[in-house]
N, C-alpha and C. Protein backbone atom coordinates (compact mmCIF):
# COMPACT_ATOMS: atom_id res chain seq x y z
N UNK A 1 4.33 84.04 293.81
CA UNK A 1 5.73 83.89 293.49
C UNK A 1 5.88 83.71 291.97
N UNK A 2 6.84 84.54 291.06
CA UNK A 2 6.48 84.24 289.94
C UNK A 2 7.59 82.91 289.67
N UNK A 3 7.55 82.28 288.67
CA UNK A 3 8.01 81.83 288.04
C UNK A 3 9.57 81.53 288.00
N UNK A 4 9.83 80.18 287.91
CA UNK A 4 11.75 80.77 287.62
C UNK A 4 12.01 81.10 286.33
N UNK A 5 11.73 81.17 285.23
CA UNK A 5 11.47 80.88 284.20
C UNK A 5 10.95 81.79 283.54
N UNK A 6 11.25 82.60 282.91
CA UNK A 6 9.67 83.43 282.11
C UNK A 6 9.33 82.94 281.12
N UNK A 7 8.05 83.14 280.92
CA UNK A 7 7.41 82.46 279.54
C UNK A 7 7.71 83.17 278.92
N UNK A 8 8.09 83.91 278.17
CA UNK A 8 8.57 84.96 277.11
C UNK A 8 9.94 85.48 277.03
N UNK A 9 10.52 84.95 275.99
CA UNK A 9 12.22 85.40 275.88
C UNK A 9 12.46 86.16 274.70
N UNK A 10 13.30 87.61 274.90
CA UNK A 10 13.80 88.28 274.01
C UNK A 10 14.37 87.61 272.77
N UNK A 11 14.78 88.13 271.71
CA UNK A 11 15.50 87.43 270.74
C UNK A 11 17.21 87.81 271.56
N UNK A 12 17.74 88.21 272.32
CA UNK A 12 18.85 87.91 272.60
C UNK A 12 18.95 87.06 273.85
N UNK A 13 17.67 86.62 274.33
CA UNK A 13 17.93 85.72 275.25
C UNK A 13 17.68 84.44 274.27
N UNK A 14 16.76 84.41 273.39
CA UNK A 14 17.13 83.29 272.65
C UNK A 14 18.44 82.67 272.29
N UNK A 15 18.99 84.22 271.34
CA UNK A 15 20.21 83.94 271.32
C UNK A 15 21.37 83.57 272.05
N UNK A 16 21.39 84.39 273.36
CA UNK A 16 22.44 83.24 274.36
C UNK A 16 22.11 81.81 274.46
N UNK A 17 20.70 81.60 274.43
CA UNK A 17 20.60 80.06 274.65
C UNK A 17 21.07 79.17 273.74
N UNK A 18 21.20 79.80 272.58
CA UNK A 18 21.52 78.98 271.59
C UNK A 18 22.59 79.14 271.06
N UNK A 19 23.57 80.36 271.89
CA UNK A 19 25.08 80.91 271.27
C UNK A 19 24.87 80.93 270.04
N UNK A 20 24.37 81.62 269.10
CA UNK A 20 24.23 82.56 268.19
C UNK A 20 24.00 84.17 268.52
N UNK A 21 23.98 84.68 266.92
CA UNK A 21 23.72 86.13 267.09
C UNK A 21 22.42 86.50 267.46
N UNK A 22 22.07 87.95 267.71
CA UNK A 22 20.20 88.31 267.69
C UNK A 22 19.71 87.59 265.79
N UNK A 23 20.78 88.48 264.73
CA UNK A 23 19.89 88.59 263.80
C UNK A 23 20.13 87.13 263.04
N UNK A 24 21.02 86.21 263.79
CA UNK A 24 20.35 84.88 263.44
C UNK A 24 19.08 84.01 263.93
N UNK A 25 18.65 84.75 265.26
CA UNK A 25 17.42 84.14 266.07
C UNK A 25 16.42 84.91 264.89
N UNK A 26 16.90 86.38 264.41
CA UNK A 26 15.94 86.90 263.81
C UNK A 26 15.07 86.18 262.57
N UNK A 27 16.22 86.06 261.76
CA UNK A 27 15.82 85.46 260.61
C UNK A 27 15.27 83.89 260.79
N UNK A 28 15.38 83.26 262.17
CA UNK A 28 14.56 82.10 262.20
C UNK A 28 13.41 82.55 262.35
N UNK A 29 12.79 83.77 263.41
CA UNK A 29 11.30 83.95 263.61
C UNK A 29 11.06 84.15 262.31
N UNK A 30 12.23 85.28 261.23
CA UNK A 30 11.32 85.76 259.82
C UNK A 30 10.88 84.42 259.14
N UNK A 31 11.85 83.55 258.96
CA UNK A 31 11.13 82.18 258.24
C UNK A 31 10.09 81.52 258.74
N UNK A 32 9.98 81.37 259.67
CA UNK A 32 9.00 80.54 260.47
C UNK A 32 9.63 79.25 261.28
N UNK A 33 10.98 79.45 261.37
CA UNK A 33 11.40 77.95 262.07
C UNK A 33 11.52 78.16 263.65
N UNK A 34 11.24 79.21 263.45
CA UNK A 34 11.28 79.59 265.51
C UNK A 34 10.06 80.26 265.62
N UNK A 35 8.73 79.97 266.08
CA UNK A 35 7.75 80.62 266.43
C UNK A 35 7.57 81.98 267.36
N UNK A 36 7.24 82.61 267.17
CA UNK A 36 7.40 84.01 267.82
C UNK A 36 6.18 84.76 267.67
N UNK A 37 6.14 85.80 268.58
CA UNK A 37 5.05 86.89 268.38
C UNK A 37 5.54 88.21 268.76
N UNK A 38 5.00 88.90 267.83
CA UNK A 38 5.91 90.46 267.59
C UNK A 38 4.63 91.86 268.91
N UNK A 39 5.28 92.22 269.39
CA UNK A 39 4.15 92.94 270.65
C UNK A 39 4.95 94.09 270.37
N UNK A 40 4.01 95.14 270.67
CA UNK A 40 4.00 96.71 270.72
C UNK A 40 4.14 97.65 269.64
N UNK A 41 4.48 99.09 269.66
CA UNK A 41 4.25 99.60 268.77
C UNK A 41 5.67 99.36 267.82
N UNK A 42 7.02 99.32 268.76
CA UNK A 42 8.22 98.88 267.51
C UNK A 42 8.88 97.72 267.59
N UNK A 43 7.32 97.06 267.08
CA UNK A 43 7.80 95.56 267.43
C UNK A 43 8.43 95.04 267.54
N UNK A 44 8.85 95.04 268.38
CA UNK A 44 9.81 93.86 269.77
C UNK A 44 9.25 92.04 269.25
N UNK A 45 10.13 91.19 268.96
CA UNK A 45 9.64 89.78 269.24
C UNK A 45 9.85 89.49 270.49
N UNK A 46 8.45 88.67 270.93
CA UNK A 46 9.34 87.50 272.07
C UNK A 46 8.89 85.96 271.57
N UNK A 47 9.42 84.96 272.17
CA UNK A 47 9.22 83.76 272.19
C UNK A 47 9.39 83.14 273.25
N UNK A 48 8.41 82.19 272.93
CA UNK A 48 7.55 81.83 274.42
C UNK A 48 8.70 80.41 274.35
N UNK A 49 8.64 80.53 275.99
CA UNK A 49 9.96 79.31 276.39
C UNK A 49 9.38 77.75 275.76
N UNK A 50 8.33 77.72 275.48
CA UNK A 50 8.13 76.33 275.17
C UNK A 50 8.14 76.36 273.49
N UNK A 51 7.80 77.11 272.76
CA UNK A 51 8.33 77.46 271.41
C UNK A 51 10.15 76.92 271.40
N UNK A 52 10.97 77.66 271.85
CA UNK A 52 11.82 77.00 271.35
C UNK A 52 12.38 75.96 272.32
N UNK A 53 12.05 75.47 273.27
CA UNK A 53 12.17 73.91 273.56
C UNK A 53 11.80 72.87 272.17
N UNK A 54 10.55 73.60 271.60
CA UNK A 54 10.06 72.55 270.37
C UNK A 54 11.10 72.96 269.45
N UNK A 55 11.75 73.92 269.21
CA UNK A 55 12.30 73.97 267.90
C UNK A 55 13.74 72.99 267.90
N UNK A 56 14.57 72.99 269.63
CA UNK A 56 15.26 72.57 269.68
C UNK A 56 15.56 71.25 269.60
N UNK A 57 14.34 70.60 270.05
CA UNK A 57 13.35 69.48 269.81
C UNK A 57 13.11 68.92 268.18
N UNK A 58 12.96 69.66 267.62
CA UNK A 58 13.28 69.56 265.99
C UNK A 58 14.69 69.88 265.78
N UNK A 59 14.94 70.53 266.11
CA UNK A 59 16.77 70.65 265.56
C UNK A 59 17.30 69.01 265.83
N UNK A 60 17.23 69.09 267.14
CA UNK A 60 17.34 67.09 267.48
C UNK A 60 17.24 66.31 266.59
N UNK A 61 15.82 66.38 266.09
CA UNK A 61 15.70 65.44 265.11
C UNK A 61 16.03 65.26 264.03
N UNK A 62 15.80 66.21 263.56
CA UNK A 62 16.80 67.01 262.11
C UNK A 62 18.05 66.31 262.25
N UNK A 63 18.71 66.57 263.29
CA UNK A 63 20.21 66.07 262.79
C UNK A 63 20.78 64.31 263.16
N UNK A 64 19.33 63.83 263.98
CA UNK A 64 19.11 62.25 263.53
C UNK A 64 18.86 61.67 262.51
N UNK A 65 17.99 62.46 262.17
CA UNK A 65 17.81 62.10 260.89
C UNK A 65 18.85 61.46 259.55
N UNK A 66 19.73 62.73 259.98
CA UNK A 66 20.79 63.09 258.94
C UNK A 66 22.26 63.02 259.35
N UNK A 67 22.18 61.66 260.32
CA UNK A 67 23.11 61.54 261.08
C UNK A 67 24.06 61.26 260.56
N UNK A 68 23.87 60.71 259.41
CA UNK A 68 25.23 59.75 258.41
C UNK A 68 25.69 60.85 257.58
N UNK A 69 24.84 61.83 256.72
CA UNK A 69 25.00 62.64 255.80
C UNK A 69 26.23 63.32 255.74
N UNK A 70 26.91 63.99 256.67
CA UNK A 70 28.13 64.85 256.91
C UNK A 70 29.34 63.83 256.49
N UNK A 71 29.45 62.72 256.89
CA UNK A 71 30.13 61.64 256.61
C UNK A 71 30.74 61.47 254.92
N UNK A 72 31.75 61.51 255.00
CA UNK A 72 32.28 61.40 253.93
C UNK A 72 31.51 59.84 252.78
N UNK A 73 31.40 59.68 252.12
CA UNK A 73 30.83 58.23 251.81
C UNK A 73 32.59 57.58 251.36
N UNK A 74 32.58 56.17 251.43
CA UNK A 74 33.27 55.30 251.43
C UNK A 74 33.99 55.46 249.97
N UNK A 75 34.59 55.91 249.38
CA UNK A 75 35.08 55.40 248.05
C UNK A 75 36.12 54.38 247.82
N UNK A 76 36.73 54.05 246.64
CA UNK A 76 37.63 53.22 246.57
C UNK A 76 38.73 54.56 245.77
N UNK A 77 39.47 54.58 246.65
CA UNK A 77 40.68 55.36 246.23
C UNK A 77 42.23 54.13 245.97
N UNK A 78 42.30 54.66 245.14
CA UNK A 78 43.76 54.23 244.33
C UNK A 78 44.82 54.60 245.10
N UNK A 79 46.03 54.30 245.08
CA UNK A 79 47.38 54.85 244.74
C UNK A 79 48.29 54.78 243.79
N UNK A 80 48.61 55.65 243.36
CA UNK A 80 50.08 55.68 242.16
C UNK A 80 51.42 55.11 242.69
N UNK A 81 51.30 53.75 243.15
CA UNK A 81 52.18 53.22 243.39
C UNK A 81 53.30 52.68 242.13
C-alpha cells in the first residue's frame, strides 16, 4: 500500500502548501533555504516532504525570534496643542 503522503513534492505542490507562486518556491531551492534535488534530463526539482516540514519549522522560528521587530517601537510623540 503506498503511502498517503509522497515523499517527493513538485515545486507547485510546494507551492500550494505554502500559497505562494512556483517561482517563489523556486528561488528558495536556488538559495538554499528550501532543500531540494533536481532529477532528470530537464531538471525537474522535487522536495522531499520532510525537507520542507524543516524549513517550515525554521520559518517558525524565525518569526519567534523576531516576534517584537514588526512592532512599531514606543516613541514619545508630541502634540501642537
Amino acid at each position: 500500500m503506498p503511502p498517503s503522503t509522497p515523499r517527493f513534492l513538485t515545486l507547485a505542490d510546494v507551492a500550494e502548501v505554502l500559497n505562494v507562486t512556483v517561482r517563489q518556491v523556486y528561488a528558495l531551492v536556488r538559495s538554499g533555504d528550501l532543500r531540494g534535488i533536481q532529477i532528470g534530463g530537464r531538471g525537474q526539482w522535487r522536495i522531499e516532504n520532510a525537507q520542507l516540514e524543516d524549513y517550515i519549522s525554521r520559518q517558525y522560528a524565525r518569526a519567534n525570534s523576531h516576534e517584537f521587530d514588526d512592532e512599531p517601537a514606543d516613541e514619545d510623540v508630541t502634540t501642537d496643542h
